[in-house]
C-alpha atoms as a PDB file:
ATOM      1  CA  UNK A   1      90.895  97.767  78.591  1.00  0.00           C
ATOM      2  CA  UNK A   2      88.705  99.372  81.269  1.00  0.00           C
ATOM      3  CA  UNK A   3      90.097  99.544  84.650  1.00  0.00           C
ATOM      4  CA  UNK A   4      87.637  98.733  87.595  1.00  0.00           C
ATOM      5  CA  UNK A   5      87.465  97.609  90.866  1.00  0.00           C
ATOM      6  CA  UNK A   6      88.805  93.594  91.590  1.00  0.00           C
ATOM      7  CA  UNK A   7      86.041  90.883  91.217  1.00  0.00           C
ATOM      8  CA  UNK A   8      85.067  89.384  94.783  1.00  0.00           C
ATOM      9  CA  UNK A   9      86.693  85.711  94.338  1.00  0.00           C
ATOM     10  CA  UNK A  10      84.318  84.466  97.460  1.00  0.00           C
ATOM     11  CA  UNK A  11      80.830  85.488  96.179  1.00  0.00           C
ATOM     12  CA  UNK A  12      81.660  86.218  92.178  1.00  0.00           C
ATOM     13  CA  UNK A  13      78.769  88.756  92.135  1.00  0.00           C
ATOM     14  CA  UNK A  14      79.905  91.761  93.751  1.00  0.00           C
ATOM     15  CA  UNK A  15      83.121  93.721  93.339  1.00  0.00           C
ATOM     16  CA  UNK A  16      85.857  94.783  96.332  1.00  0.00           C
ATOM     17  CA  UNK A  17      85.412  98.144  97.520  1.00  0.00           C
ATOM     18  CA  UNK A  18      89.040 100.112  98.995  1.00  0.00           C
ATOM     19  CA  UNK A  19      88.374 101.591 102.265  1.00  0.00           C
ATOM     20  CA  UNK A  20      90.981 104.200 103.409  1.00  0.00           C
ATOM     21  CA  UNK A  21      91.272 105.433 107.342  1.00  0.00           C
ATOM     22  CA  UNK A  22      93.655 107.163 109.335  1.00  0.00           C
ATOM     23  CA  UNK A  23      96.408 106.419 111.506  1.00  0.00           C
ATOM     24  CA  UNK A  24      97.211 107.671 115.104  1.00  0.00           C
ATOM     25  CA  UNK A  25      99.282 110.075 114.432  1.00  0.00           C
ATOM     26  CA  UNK A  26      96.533 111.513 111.759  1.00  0.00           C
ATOM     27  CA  UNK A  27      98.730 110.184 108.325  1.00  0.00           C
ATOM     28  CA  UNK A  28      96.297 109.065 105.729  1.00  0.00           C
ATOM     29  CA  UNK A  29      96.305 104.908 105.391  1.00  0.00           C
ATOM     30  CA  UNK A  30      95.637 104.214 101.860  1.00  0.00           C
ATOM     31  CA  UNK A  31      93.691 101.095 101.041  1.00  0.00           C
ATOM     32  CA  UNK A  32      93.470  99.727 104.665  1.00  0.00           C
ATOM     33  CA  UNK A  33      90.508  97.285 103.754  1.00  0.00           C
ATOM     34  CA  UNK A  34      88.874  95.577 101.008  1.00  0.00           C
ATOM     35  CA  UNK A  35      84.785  94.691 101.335  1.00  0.00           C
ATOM     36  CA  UNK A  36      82.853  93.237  98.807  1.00  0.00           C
ATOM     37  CA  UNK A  37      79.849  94.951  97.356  1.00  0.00           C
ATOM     38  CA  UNK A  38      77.566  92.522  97.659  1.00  0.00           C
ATOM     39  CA  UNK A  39      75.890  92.609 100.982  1.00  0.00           C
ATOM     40  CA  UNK A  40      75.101  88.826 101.345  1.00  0.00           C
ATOM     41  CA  UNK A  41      78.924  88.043 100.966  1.00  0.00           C
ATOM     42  CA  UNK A  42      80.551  89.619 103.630  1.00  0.00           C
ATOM     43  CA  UNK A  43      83.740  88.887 102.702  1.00  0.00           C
ATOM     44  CA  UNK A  44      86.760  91.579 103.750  1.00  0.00           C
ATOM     45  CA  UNK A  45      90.239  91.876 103.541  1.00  0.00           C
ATOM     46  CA  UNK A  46      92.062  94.134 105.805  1.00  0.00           C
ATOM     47  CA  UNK A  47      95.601  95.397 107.613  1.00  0.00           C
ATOM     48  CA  UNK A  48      95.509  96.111 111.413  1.00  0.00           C
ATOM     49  CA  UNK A  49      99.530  96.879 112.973  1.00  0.00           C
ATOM     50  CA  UNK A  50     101.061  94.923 109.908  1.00  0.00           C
ATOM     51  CA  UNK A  51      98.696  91.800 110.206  1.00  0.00           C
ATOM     52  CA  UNK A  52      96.687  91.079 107.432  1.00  0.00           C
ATOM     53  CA  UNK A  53      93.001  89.271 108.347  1.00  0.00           C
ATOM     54  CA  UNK A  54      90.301  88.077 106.248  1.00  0.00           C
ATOM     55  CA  UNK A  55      86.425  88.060 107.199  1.00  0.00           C
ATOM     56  CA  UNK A  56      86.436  90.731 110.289  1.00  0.00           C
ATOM     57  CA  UNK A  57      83.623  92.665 110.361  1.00  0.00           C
ATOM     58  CA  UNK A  58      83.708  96.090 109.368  1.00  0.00           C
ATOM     59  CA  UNK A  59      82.137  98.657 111.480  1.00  0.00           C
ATOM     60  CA  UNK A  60      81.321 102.222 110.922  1.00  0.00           C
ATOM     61  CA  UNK A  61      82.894 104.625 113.347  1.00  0.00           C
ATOM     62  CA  UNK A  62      80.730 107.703 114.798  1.00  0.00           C
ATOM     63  CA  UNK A  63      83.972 110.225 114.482  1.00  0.00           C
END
């Protein structure tokens, strides 16, 4: 069995992506947010202060 990355259950064509980022004090955050591959879908899956939310955009940071 070949491991991979989770089907998107929204779009079924593209895959969810992890997306790792750092807290304040600098510790690593492991798997913060899921996105889907496929650029049409939009769909995400993330953890902000213990709440999780579904469909926030996902930015890129200039740091």
């Amino acid at each position: 069995m070949e491991k991979g990355f989770p089907e998107c259950k929204k779009c079924n064509r593209g895959v969810l992506l992890p997306l790792s980022d750092y807290g304040r004090e600098g510790a690593a955050i492991t798997y913060k947010a899921w996105v889907c591959s496929n650029p049409e879908c939009g769909f995400s899956i993330r953890i902000d202060n213990g709440e999780v939310s579904f469909g926030k955009p996902i930015g890129f940071s200039e740091k």
